[in-house]
Protein backbone atom coordinates (compact mmCIF):
# COMPACT_ATOMS: atom_id res chain seq x y z
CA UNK A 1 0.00 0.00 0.00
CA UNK A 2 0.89 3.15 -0.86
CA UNK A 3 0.74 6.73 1.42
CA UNK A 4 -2.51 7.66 1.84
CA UNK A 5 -2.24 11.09 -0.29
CA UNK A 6 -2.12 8.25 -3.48
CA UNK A 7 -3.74 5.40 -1.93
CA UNK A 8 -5.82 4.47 -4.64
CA UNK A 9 -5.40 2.34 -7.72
CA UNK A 10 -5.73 4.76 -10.74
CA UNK A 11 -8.32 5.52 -11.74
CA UNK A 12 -8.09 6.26 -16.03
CA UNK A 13 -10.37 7.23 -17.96
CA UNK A 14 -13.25 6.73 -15.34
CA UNK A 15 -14.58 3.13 -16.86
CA UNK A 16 -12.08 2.64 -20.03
CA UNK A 17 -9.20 -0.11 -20.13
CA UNK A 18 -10.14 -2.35 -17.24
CA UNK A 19 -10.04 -5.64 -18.59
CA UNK A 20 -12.65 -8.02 -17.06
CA UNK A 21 -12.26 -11.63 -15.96
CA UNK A 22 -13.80 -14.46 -14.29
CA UNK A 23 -16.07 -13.73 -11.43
CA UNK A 24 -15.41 -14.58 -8.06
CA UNK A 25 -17.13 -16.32 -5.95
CA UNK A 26 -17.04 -17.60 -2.42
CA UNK A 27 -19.17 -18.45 0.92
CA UNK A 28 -18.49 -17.17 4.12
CA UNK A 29 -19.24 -17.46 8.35
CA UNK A 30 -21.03 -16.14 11.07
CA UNK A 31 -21.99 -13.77 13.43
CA UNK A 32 -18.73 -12.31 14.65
CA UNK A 33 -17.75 -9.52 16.71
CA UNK A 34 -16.05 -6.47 14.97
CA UNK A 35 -13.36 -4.68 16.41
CA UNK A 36 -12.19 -0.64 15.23
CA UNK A 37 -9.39 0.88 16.75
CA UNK A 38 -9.88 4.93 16.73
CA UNK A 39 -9.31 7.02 13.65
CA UNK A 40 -8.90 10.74 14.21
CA UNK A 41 -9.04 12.44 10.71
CA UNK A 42 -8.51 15.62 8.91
CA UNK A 43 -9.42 18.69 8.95
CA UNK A 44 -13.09 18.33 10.28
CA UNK A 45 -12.19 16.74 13.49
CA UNK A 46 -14.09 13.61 13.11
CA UNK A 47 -12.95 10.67 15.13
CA UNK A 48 -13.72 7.30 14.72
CA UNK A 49 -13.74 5.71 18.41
CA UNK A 50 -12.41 2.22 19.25
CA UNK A 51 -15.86 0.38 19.37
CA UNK A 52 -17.02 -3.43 19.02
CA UNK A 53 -20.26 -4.13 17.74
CA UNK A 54 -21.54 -7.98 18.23
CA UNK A 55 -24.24 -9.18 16.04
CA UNK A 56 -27.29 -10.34 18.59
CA UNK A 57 -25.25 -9.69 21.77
CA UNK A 58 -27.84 -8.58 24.04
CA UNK A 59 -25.60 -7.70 26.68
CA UNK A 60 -23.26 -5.32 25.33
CA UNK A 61 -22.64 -3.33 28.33
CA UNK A 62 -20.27 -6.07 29.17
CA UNK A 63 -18.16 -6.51 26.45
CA UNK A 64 -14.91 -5.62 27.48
CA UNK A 65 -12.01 -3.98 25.87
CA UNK A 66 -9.38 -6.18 24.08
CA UNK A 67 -5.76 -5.03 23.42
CA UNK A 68 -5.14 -4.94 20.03
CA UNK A 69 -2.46 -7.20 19.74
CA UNK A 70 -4.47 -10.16 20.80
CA UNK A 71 -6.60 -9.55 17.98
CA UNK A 72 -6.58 -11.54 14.58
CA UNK A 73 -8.56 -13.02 11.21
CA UNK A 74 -7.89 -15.70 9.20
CA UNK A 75 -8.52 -16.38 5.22
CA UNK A 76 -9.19 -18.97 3.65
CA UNK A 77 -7.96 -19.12 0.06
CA UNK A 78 -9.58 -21.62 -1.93
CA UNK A 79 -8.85 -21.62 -5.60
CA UNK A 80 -11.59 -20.02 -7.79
CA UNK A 81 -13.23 -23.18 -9.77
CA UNK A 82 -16.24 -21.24 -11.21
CA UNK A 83 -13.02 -18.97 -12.86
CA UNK A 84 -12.41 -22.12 -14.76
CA UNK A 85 -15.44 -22.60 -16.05
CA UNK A 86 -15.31 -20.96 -19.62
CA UNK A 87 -17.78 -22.71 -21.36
CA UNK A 88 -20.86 -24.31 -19.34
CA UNK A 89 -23.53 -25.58 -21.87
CA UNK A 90 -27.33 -24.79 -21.08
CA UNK A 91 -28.42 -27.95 -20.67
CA UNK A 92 -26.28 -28.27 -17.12
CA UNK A 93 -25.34 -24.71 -16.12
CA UNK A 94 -28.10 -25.13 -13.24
CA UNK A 95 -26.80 -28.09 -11.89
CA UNK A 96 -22.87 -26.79 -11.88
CA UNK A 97 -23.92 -23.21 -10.33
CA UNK A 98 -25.84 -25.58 -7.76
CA UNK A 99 -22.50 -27.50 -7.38
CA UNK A 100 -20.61 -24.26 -7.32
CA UNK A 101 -22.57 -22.81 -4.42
CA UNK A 102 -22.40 -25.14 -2.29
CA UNK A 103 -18.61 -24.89 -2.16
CA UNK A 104 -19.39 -21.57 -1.49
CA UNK A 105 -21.36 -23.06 1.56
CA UNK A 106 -18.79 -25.64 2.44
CA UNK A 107 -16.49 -22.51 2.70
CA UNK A 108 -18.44 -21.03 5.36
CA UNK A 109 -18.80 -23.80 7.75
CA UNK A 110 -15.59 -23.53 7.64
CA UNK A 111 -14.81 -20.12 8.67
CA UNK A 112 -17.99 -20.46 11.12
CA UNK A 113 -15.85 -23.74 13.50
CA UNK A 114 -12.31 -21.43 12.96
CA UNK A 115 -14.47 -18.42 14.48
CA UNK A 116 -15.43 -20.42 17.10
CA UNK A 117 -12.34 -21.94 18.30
CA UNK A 118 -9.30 -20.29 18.11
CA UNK A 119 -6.81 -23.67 17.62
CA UNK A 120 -5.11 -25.93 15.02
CA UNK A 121 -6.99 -25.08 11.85
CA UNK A 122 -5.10 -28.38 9.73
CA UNK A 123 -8.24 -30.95 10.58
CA UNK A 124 -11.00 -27.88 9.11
CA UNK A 125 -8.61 -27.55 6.26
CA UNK A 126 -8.60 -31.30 5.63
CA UNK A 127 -12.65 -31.79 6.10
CA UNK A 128 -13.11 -28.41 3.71
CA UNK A 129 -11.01 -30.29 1.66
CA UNK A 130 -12.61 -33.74 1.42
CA UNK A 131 -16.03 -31.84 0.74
CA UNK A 132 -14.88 -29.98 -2.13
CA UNK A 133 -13.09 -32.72 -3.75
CA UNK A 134 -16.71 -34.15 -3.72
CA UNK A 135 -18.29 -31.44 -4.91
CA UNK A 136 -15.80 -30.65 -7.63
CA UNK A 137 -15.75 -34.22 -8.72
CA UNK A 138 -19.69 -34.01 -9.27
CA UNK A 139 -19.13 -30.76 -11.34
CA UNK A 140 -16.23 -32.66 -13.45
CA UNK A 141 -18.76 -35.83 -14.20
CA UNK A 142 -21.94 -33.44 -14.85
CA UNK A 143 -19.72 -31.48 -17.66
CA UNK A 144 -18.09 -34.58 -19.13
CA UNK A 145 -21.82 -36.09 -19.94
CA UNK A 146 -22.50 -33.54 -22.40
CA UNK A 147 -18.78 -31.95 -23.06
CA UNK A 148 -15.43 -32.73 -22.71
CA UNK A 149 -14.54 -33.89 -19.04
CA UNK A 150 -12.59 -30.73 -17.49
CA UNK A 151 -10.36 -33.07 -14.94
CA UNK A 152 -7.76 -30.08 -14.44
CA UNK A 153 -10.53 -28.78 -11.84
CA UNK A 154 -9.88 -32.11 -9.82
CA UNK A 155 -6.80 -30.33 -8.25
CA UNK A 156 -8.42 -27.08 -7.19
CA UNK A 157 -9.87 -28.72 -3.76
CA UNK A 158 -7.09 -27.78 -1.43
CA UNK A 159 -7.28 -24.70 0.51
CA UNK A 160 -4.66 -22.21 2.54
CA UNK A 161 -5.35 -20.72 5.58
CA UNK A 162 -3.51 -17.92 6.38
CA UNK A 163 -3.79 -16.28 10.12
CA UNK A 164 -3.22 -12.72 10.46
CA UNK A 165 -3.99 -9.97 12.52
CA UNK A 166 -6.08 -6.52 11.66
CA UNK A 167 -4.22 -3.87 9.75
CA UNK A 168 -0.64 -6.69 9.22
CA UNK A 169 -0.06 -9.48 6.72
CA UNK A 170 -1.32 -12.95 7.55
CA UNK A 171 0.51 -14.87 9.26
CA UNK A 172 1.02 -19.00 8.26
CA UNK A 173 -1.05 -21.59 10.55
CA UNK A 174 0.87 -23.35 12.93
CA UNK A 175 3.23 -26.24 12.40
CA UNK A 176 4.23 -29.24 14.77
CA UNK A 177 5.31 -28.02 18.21
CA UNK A 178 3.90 -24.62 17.45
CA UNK A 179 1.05 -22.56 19.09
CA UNK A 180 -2.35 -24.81 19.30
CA UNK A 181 -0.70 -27.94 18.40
CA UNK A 182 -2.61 -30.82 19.48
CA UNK A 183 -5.88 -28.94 19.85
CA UNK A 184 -8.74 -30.52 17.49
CA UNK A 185 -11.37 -28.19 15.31
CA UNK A 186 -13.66 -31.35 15.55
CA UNK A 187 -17.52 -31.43 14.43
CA UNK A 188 -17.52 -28.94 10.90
CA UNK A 189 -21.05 -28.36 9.93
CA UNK A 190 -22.18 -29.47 14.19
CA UNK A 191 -22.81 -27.72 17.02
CA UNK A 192 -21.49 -24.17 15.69
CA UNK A 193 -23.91 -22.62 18.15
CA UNK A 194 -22.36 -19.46 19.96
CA UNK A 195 -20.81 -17.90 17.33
CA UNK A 196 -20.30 -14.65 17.62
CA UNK A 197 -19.94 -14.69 21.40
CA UNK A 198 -15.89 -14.83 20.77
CA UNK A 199 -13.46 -17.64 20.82
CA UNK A 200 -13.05 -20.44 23.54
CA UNK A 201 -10.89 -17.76 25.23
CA UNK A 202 -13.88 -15.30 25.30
CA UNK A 203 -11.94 -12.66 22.96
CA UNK A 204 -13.75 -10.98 20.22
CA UNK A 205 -12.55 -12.13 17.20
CA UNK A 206 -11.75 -9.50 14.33
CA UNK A 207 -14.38 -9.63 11.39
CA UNK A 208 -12.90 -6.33 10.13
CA UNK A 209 -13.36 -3.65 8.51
CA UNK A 210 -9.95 -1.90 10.46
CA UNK A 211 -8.36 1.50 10.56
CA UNK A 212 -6.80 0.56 7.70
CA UNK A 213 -9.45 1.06 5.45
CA UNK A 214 -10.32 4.39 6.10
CA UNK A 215 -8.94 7.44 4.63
CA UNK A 216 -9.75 11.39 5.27
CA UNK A 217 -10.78 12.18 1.64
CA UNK A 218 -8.98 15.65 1.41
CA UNK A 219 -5.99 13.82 2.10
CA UNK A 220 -6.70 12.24 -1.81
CA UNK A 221 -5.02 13.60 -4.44
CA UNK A 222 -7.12 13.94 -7.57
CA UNK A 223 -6.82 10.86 -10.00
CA UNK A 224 -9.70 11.10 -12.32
CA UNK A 225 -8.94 11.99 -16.32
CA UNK A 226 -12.04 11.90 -17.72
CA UNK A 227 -11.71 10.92 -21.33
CA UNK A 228 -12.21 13.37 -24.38
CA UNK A 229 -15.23 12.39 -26.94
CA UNK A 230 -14.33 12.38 -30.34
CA UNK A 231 -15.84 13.55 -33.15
CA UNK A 232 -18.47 10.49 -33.62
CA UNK A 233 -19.33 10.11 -29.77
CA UNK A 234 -22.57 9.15 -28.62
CA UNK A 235 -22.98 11.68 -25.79
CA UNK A 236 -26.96 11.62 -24.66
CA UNK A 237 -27.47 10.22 -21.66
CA UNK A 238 -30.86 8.48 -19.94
CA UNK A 239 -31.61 8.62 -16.06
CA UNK A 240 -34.27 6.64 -15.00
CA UNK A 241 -35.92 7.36 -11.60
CA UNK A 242 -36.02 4.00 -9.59
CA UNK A 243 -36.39 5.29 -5.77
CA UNK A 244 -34.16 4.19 -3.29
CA UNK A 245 -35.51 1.20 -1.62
CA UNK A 246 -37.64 2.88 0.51
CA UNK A 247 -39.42 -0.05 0.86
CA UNK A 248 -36.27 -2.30 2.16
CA UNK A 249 -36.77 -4.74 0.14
CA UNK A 250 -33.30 -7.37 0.85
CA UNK A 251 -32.56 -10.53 0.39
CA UNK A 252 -28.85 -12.76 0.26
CA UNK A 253 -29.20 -14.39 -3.25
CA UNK A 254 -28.13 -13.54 -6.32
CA UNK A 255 -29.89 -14.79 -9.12
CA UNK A 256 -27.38 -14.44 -11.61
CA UNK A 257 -24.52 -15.92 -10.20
CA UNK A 258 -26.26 -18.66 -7.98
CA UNK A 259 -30.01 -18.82 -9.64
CA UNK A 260 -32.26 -21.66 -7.12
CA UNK A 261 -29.73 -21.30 -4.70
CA UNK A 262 -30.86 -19.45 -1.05
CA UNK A 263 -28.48 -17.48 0.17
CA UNK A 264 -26.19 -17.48 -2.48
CA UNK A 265 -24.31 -14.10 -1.88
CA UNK A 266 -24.18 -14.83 1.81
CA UNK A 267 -24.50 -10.74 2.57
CA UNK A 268 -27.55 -8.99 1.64
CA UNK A 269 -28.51 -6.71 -1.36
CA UNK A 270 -30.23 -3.50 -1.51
CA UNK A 271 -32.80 -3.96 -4.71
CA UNK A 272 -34.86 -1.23 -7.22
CA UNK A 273 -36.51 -1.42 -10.16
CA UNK A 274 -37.98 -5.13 -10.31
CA UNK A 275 -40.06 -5.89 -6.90
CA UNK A 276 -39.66 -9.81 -7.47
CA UNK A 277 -36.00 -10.70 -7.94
CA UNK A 278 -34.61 -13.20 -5.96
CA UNK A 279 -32.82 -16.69 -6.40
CA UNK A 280 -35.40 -18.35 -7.89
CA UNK A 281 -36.38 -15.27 -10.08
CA UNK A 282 -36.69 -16.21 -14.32
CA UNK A 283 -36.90 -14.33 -17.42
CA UNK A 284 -40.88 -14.62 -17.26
CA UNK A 285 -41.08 -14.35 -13.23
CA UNK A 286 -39.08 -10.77 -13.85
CA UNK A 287 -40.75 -9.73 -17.09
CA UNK A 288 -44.22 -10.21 -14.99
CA UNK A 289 -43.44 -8.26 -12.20
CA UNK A 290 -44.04 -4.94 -11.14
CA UNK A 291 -41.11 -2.04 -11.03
CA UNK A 292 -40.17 0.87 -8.72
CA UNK A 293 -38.68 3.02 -11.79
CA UNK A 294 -41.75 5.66 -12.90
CA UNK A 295 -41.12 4.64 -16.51
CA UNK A 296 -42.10 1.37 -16.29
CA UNK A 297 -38.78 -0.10 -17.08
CA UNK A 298 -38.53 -4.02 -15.05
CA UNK A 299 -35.08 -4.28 -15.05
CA UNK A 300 -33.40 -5.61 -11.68
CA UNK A 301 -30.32 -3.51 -10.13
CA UNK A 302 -29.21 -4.77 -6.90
CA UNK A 303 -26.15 -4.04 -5.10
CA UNK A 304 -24.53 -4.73 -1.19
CA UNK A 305 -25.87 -3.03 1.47
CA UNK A 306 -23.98 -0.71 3.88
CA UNK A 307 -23.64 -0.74 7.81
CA UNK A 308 -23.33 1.51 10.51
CA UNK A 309 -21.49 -1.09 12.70
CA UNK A 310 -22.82 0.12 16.11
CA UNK A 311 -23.87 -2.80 18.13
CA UNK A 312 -27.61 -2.37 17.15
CA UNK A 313 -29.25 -5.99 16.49
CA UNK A 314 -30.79 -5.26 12.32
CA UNK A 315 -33.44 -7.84 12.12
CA UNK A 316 -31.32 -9.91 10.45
CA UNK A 317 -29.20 -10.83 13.23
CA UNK A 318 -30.07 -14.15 12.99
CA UNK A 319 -30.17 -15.12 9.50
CA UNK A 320 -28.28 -15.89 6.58
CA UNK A 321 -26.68 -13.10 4.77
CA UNK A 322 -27.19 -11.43 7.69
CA UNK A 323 -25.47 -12.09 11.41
CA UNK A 324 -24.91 -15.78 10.47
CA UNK A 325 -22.78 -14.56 7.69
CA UNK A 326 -21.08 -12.21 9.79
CA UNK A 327 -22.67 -8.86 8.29
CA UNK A 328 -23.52 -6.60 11.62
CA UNK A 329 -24.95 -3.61 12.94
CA UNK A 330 -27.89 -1.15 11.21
CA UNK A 331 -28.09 -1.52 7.56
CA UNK A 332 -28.34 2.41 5.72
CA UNK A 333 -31.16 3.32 2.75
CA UNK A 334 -29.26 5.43 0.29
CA UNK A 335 -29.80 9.39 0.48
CA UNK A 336 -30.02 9.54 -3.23
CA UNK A 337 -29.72 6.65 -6.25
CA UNK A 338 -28.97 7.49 -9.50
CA UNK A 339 -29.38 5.26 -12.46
CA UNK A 340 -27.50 6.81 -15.48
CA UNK A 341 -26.99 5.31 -19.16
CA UNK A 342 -24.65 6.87 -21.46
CA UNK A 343 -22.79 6.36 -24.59
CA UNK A 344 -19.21 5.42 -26.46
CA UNK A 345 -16.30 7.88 -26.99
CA UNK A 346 -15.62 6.81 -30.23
CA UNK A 347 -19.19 6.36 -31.68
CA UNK A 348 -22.77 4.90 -31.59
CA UNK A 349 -24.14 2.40 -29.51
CA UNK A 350 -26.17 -0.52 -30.03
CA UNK A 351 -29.28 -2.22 -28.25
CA UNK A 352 -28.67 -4.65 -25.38
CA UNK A 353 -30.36 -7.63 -25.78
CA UNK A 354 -33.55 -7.85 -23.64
CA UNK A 355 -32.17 -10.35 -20.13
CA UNK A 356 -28.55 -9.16 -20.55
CA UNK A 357 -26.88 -9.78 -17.20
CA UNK A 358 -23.95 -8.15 -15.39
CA UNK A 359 -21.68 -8.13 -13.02
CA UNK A 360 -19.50 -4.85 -12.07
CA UNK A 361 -16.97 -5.42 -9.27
CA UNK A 362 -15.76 -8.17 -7.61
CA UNK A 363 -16.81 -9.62 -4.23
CA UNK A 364 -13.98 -11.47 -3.60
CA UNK A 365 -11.30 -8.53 -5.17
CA UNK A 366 -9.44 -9.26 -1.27
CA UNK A 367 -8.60 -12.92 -1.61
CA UNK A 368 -8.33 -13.20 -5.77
CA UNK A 369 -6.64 -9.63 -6.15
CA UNK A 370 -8.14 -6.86 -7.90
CA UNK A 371 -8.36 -7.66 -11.96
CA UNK A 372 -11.82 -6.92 -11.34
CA UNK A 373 -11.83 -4.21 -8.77
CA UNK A 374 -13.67 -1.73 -10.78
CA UNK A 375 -16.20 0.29 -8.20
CA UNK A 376 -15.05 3.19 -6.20
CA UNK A 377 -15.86 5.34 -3.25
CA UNK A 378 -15.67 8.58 -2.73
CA UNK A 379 -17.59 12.09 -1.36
CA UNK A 380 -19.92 14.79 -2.68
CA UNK A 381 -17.72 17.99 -3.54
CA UNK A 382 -14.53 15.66 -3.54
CA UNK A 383 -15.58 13.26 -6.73
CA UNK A 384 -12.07 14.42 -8.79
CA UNK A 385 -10.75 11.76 -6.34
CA UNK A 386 -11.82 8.25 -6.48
CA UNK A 387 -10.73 5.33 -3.73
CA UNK A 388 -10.81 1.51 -4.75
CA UNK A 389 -9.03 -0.22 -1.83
CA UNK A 390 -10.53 2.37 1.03
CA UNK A 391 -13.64 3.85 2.53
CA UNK A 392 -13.44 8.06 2.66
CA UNK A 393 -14.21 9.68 5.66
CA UNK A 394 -16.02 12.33 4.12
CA UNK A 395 -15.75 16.09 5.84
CA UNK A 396 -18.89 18.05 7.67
CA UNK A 397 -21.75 18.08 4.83
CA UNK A 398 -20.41 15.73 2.38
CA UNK A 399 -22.07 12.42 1.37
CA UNK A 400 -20.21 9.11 1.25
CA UNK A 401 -20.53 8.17 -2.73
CA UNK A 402 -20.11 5.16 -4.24
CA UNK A 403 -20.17 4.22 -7.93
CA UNK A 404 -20.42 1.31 -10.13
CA UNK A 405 -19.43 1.80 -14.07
CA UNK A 406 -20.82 -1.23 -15.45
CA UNK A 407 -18.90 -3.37 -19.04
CA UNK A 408 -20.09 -1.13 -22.15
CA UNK A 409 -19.03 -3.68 -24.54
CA UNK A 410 -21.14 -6.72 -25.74
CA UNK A 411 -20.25 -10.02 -27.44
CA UNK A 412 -23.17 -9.56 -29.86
CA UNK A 413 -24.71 -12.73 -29.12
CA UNK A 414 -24.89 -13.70 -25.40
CA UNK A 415 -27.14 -12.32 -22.73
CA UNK A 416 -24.91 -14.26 -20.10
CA UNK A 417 -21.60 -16.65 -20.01
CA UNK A 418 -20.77 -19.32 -17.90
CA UNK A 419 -18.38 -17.38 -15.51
CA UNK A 420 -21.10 -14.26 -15.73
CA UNK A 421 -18.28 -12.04 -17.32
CA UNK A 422 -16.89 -13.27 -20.61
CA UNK A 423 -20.00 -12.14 -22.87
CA UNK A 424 -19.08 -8.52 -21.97
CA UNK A 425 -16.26 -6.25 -21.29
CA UNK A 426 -15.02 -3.02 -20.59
CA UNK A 427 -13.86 0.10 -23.57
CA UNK A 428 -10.23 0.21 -23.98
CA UNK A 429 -8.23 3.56 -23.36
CA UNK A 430 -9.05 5.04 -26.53
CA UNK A 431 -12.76 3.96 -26.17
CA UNK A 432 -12.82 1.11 -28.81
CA UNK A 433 -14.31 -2.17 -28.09
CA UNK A 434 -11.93 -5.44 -28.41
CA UNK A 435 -12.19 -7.52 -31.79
CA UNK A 436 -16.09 -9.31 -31.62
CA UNK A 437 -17.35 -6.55 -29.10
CA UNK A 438 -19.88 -4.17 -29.73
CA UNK A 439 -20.46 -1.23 -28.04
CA UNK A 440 -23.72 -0.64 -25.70
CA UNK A 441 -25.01 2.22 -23.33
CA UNK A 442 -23.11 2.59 -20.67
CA UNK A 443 -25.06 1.91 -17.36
CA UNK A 444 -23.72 4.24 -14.14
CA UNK A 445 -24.98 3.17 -10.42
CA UNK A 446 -24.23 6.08 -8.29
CA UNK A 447 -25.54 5.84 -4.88
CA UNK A 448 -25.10 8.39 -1.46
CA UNK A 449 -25.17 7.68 2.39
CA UNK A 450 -25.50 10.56 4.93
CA UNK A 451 -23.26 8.70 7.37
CA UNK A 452 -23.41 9.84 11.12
CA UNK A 453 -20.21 11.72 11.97
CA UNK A 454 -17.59 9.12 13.52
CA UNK A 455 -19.50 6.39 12.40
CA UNK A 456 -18.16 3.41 11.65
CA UNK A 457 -19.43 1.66 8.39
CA UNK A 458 -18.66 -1.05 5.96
CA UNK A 459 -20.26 -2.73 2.96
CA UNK A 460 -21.69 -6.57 3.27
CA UNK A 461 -19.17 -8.72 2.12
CA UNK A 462 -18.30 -12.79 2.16
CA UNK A 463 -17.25 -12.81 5.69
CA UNK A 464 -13.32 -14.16 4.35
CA UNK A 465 -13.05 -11.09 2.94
CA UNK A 466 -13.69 -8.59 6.09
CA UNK A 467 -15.66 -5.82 4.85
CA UNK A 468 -12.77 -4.47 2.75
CA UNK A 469 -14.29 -1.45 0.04
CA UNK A 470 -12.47 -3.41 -2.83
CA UNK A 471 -15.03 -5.96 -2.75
CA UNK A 472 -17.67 -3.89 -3.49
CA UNK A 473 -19.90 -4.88 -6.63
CA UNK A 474 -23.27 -4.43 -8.62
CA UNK A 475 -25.28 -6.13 -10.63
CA UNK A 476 -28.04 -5.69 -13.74
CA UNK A 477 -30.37 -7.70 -15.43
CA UNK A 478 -31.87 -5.79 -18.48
CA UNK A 479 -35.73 -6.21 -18.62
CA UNK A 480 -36.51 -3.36 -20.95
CA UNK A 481 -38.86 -3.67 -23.88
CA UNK A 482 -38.05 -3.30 -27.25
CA UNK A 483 -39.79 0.32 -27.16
CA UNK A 484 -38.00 1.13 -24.24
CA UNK A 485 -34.47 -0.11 -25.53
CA UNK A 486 -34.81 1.85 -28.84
CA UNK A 487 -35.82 4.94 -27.21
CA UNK A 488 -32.16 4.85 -24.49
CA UNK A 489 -30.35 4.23 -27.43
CA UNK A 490 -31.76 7.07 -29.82
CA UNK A 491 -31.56 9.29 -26.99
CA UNK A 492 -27.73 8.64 -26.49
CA UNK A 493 -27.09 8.54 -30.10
CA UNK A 494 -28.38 11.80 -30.67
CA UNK A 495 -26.67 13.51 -27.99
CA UNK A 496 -30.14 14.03 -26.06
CA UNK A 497 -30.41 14.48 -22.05
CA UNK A 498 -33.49 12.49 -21.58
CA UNK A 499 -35.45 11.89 -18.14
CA UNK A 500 -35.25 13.23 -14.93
CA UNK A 501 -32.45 15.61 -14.84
């Protein structure tokens, strides 16, 4: 990491030359207890003060302060097997995102018996890896009955586990003769209850986010270079008005990436537009339902919610995706959601196809690095300077911002891919589209929080990957009709500014 006057992955060309690859994908824990040591930052004063917020601990006048050094995570790093996956045919992709959620699953039993006691992590490693040798075998012998049989995913079932504590590098598990030796992680997937109380020692145990990913925004130097149009740009843009989930409508799915699967995100979404989507949502359930845009557009935008980690039990405490998964504390409507669709650089722009899905971001950008780490944060009056890898502590008045610039460029003949990313893909530097790619509007999530001065907050996440702001993601599933395609993309090809502006 850089100083925190340039730390911030750069930022060129705000959505041009960010190649995009496989998504990730993993499940995660439990209810855990969340440590933050204080921040005191910039100008404005505001302080951040050391605070721990358990999920469902009713008596939090007794949790006690813990000295920082005792404090510590763990990650799991499991390699990716749904990045492998290229090429899924129809006829089985159901079955093999089944198979590819519940490693997520197996994942987080996992992390749930580490959480709970603090020893020898080799015998979890060794049952997580029996379980996804089984699962991955299935996945090998349901592709090999209609393709050729992808045995190279046989050795992706071993895992690492890396101990570490907040703010440092992890630290290796222990060997023979070391710390914990002897002491048995028995039962994965039994008697799990009581996470979230702390570890056999009664510690909290550190579910992030930490100090480290916070930074006082004026300390930012400005990184964005917006790109020039040239002569032949499509320039309109379309806003559409979708509300803000008002109605807090959440749910820890995510049909697109785990369709029939509950829970499949294991951290909740905040949803507009389509009322209905969920895991088991379809092409006909969506096209049926009824929409919170005022233009009648159906199409589903969903993205994770954000925290104010402050001890409060969220009536999800005790659920999946919620305190099980080890996302805590009061979850935030946005102050303001934007929906924004805008053109090419270089030229026009064609029509999506009607059930185009994608993915922006990458919720697992902490554990598989950041190839896809393409949302940012930032703050209103301070949007010259955009953050990947930290959250801004915004000044008196300003708004926490995030924003998602979603793939503008379209294979011209899939609506989705087997790894949920292949079919489209991001502008180059100069604005182009790679050979086979088309160009299509450009769809812009921008979304504000008025967070409470000092507060500590943090986006949903798969608990192995601690709340960091790199993770952050969105997602789209185009529902438009014909009429209302045709009229976004004359309206950008003509240079219009077209809805509510």
């Amino acid at each position: 990491m850089r100083d925190d006057t340039s730390d911030t992955r750069e930022i060129a060309g705000r959505g041009g030359g960010r190649r995009n690859r496989g998504h990730k994908r993993r499940g995660l824990t439990t209810r855990l207890t969340v440590l933050v040591t204080t921040l005191a930052v910039g100008a404005a004063g505001t302080v951040i003060a050391t605070q721990y917020a358990s999920a469902g601990n009713k008596h939090r006048d007794t949790v006690r302060e813990q000295p920082r050094g005792k404090a510590w995570h763990g990650t799991i790093r499991c390699p990716d097997v749904g990045d492998q996956l290229e090429d899924v045919p129809e006829g089985v992709r159901a079955r093999v995102d089944r198979e590819l959620s519940r490693l997520d699953a197996q994942l987080a039993v996992a992390y749930r018996q580490l959480a709970h006691q603090r020893g020898n992590p080799r015998r979890v490693m060794t049952k997580l890896e029996r379980k996804r040798s089984s699962t991955i075998g299935r996945i090998v012998r349901t592709l090999g009955s209609v393709t050729e049989s992808p045995d190279h995913l046989r050795g992706l079932a071993g895992c690492e586990f890396q101990r570490g504590r907040p703010g440092g590098n992890p630290e290796p598990p222990p060997v023979e003769g070391g710390e914990g030796e002897g002491e048995e992680i028995g039962g994965v997937g039994e008697g799990i209850g009581g996470v979230g109380e702390g570890d056999d020692n009664g510690e909290p145990i550190e579910n992030g986010p930490v100090p480290e990913d916070f930074v006082d925004i004026t300390t930012v130097a400005p990184n964005v270079n917006e790109p020039i149009p040239g002569e032949n740009a499509s320039t309109g843009t379309l806003l559409l008005e979708c509300g803000r989930n008002e109605e807090g409508r959440h749910n820890s799915d995510n049909v697109i990436v785990a369709p029939g699967v509950s829970n499949g995100a294991h951290h909740m979404h905040d949803y507009v537009g389509n009322v209905s989507t969920d895991a088991f949502s379809t092409n006909e359930s969506l096209e049926a339902a009824d929409t919170t845009c005022t233009n009648g557009d159906r199409s589903t935008h969903y993205w994770p919610v954000i925290r104010i980690q402050d001890g409060t039990d969220e009536q999800d405490f005790d659920q999946p995706g919620g305190g099980l998964d080890g996302n805590i504390g009061t979850i935030l409507t946005p102050e303001t959601v934007t929906i924004r669709f805008r053109g090419n650089p270089l030229g026009e722009v064609t029509a999506m196809p009607r059930f185009l899905r994608i993915i922006t971001g990458d919720a697992r950008s902490f554990t598989n690095g950041t190839a896809n780490a393409n949302s940012s944060w930032s703050c209103t009056g301070f949007e010259d300077r955009q953050l990947t890898d930290r959250y801004p502590i915004c000044p008196e008045g300003s708004s926490v911002v995030r924003t998602f610039e979603f793939q503008s460029c379209w294979d011209g003949e899939n609506a989705d891919s087997a790894n949920h990313r292949s079919h489209v893909d991001f502008v180059r530097e100069d604005g182009s589209c790679a050979d086979g790619f088309v160009a299509i509007p450009q769809l812009v999530h921008r979304i504000t929080y008025d967070i409470p001065p000092g507060a500590v907050y943090a986006v949903d996440s798969f608990p192995e990957q601690l709340h960091k702001p790199i993770t952050d993601h969105s997602d789209f599933i185009n529902v438009m009709t014909d009429e209302q395609m045709n009229t976004l993309v004359e309206c950008v090809n003509s240079g219009q500014r077209c809805g509510p502006q």
